[in-house]
Protein backbone atom coordinates (compact mmCIF):
# COMPACT_ATOMS: atom_id res chain seq x y z
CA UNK A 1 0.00 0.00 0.00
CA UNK A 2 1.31 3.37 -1.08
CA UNK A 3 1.40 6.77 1.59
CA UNK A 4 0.81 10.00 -0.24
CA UNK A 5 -0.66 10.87 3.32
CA UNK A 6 1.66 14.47 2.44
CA UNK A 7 0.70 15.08 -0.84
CA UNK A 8 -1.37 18.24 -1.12
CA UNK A 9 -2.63 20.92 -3.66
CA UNK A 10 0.25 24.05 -2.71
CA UNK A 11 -1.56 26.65 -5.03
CA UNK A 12 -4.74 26.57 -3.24
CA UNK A 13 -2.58 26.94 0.01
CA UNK A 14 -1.24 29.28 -1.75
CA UNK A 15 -4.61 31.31 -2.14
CA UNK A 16 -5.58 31.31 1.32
CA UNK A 17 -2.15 32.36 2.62
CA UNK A 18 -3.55 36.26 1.97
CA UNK A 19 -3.55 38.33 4.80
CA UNK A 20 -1.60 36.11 6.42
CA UNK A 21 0.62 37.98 8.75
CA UNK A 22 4.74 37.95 8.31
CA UNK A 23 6.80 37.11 10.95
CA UNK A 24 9.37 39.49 12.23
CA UNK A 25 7.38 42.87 11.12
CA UNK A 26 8.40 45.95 11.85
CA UNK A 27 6.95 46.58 15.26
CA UNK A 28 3.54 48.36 15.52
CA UNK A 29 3.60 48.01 11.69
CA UNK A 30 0.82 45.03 10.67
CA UNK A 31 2.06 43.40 7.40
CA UNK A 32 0.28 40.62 5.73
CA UNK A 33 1.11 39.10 2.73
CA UNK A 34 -1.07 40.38 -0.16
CA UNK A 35 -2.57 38.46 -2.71
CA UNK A 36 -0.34 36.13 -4.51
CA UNK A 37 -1.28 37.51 -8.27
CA UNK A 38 0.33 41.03 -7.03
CA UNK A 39 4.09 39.36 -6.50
CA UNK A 40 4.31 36.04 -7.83
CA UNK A 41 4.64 37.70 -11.65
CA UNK A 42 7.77 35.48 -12.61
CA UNK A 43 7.79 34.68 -16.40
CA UNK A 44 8.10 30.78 -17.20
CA UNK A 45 10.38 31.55 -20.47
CA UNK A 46 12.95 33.80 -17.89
CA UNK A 47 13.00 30.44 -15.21
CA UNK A 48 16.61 29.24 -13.79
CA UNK A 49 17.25 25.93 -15.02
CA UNK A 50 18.17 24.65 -11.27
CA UNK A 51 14.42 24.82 -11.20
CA UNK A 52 12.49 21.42 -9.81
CA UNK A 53 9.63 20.87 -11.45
CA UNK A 54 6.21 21.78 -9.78
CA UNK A 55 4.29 24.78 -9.50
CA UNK A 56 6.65 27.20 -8.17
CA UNK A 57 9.95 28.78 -9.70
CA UNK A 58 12.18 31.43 -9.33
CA UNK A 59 12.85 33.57 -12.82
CA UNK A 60 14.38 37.22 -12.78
CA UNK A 61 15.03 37.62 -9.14
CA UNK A 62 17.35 39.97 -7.03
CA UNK A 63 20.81 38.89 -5.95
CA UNK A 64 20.05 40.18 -2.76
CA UNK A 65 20.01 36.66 -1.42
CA UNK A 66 16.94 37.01 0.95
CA UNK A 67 15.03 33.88 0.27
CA UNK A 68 16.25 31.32 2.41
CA UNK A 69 16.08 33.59 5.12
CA UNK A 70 12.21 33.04 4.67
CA UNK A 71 12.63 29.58 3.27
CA UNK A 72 16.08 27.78 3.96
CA UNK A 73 14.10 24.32 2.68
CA UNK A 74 13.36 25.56 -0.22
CA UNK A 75 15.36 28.37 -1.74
CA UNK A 76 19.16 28.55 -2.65
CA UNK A 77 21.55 30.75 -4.52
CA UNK A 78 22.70 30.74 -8.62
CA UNK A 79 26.21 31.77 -8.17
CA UNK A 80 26.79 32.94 -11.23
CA UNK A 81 23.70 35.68 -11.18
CA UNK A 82 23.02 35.55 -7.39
CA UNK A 83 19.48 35.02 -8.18
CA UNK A 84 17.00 32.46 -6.31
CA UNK A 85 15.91 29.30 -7.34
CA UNK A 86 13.25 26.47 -5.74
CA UNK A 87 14.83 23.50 -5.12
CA UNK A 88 12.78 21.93 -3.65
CA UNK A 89 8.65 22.29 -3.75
CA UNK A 90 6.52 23.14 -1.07
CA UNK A 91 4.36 20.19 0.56
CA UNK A 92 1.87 21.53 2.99
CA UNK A 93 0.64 24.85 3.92
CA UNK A 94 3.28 25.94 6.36
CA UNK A 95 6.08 25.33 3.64
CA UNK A 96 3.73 26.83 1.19
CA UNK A 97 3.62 30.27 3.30
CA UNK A 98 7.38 30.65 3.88
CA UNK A 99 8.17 29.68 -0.11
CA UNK A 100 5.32 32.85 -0.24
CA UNK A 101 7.23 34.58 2.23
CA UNK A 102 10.56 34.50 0.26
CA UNK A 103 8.87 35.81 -2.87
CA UNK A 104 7.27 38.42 -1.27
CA UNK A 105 10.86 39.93 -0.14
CA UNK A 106 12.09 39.76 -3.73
CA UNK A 107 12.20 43.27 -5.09
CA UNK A 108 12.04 42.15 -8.88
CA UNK A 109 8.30 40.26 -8.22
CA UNK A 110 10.46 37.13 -9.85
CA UNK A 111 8.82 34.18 -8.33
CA UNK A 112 6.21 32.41 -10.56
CA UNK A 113 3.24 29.91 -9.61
CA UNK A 114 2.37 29.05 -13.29
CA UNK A 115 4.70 26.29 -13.13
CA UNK A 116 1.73 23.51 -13.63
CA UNK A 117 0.24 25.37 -16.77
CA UNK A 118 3.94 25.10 -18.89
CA UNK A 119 5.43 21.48 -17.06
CA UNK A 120 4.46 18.47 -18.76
CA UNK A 121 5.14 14.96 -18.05
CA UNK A 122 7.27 14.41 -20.88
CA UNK A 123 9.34 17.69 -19.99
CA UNK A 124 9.45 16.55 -15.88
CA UNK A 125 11.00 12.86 -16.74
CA UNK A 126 13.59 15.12 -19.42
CA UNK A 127 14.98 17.19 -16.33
CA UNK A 128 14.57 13.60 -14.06
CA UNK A 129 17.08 12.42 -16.57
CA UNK A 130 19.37 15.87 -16.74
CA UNK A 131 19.62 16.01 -12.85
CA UNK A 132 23.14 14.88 -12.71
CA UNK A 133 23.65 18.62 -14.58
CA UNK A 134 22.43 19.95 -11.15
CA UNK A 135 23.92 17.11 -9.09
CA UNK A 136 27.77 18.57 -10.35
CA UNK A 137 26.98 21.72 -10.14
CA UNK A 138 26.20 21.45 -6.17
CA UNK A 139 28.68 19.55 -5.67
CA UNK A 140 31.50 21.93 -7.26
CA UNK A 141 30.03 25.15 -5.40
CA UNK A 142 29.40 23.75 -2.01
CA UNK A 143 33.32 22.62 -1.94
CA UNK A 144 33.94 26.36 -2.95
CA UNK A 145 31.83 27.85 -0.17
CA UNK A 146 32.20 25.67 2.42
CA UNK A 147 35.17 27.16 3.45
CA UNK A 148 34.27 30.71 2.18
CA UNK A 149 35.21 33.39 4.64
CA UNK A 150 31.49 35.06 3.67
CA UNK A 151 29.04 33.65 6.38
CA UNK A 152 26.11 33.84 3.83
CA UNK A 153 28.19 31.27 1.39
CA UNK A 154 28.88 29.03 4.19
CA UNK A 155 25.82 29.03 4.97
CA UNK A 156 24.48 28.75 1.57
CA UNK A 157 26.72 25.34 1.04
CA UNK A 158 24.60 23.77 4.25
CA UNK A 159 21.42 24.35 2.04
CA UNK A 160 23.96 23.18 -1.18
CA UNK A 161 24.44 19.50 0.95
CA UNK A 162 20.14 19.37 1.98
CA UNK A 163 19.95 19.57 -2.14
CA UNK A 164 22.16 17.12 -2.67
CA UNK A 165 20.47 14.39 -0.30
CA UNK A 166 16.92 15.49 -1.55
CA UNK A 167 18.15 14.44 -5.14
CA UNK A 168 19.46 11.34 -3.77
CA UNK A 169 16.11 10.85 -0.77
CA UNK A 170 12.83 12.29 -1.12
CA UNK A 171 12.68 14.03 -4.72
CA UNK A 172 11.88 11.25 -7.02
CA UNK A 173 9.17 10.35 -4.52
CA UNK A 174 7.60 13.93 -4.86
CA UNK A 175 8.38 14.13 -8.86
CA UNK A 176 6.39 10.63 -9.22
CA UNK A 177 3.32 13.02 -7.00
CA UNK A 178 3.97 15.50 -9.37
CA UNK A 179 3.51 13.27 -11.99
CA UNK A 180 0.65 11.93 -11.23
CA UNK A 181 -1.21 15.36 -10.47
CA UNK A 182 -0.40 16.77 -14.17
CA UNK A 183 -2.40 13.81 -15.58
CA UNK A 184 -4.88 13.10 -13.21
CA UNK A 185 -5.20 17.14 -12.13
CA UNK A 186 -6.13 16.18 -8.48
CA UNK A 187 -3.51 13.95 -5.95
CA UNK A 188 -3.77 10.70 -5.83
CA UNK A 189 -5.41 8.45 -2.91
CA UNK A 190 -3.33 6.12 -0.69
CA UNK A 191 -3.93 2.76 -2.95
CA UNK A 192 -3.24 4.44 -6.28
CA UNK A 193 0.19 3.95 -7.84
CA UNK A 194 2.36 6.60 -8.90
CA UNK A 195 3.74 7.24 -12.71
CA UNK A 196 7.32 6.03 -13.00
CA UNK A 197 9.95 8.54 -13.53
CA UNK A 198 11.86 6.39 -16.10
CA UNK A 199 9.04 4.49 -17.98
C-alpha cells in the first residue's frame, strides 16, 4: 500500500495564505502578505534551469540573497547571477507560506506559480534524466563555499548538501506526485500507484 498521506494541492494553500501575517514585522507596523497575483509575476520563459519541477519557480530575481532567510528548505543561490531558485517544492501549507514569504521579499516580483500550466510529463521525466547537470553543479560550489570566509556562502553550502540528499532521498518520490497530479489534475489516494519517472 502506497502513503501519499503528504501530498497536497500548494496553489490553493497558496490562495488562502492572503492576509496572512509575516513574521518578524516591523513593530507596531501590521504586514500581511497580499494576494499572490500582485508578486508572484515570474515569467516561465525567464525560469533558472536549477528549477524542480512543480508549481513554483524562481525567474528574474534579485541577488540580494533574501530567500532562504524566509525559506532555507526551499530556496538557494545561482552563483553565477546571485538570483533564487526552488529547489525543492513546497508540501503543505506551512512550507507553502514561507516559499510565499521568500517571494514576497524579492524586489524584482520574480517568483512564478504558473509552473503547472507550462510542465508536462514528458518535460518533468527530461529534467529527471538531466539532474546529474544539477547534481555537479552542487557539488563543485558547495566545496567552494564551504570554506568561504562570507558567512552567507557558508551558509548557503549547508542548504547546497540538503539539495544534494533530496536528489538522492525524497525528490523522485515527490516528482512521481507530481507526476501523477499533471495527468490526473487532483492527488492521488493512498492505494493508487504513482507514474514512473523512467518508464
Amino acid at each position: 500500500m502506497n502513503d501519499h498521506s503528504g501530498c497536497r494541492e500548494p496553489l490553493p494553500a497558496a490562495r488562502a495564505a492572503a492576509d496572512t501575517p509575516l513574521p518578524a514585522a516591523v513593530p507596531d507596523l501590521a504586514l500581511a502578505l497580499p494576494h499572490p497575483e500582485t508578486y508572484l509575476t515570474g515569467r516561465w520563459a525567464e525560469r533558472n534551469w536549477r528549477n524542480v519541477p512543480g508549481p513554483f519557480y524562481a525567474a528574474d530575481t534579485d541577488t540580494c540573497w533574501t530567500g532562504r532567510l524566509a525559506a532555507p528548505d526551499h530556496v538557494l543561490y545561482d552563483d553565477v547571477t546571485g538570483q533564487e531558485f526552488v529547489y525543492r517544492q513546497p508540501r503543505n501549507a506551512v512550507e507553502v507560506d514561507r516559499l510565499l514569504q521568500a517571494a514576497w521579499t524579492d524586489p524584482l516580483a520574480g517568483y512564478g506559480w504558473d509552473g503547472d500550466r507550462h510542465w508536462t510529463t514528458d518535460s518533468v521525466r527530461a529534467w529527471w534524466r538531466e539532474r546529474a547537470r544539477l547534481r555537479a553543479w552542487a557539488i563543485d560550489l558547495r566545496a567552494a563555499w564551504s570554506g568561504h570566509p562570507d558567512a552567507y556562502r557558508q551558509e548557503a553550502a549547508t542548504g547546497l548538501s540538503e539539495l544534494l540528499a533530496y536528489l538522492d532521498g525524497g525528490l523522485e518520490t515527490d516528482l512521481r506526485l507530481y507526476l501523477f497530479r499533471l495527468e490526473e489534475r487532483r492527488s492521488p489516494n493512498p492505494s493508487e500507484p504513482l507514474p514512473e519517472l523512467d518508464p
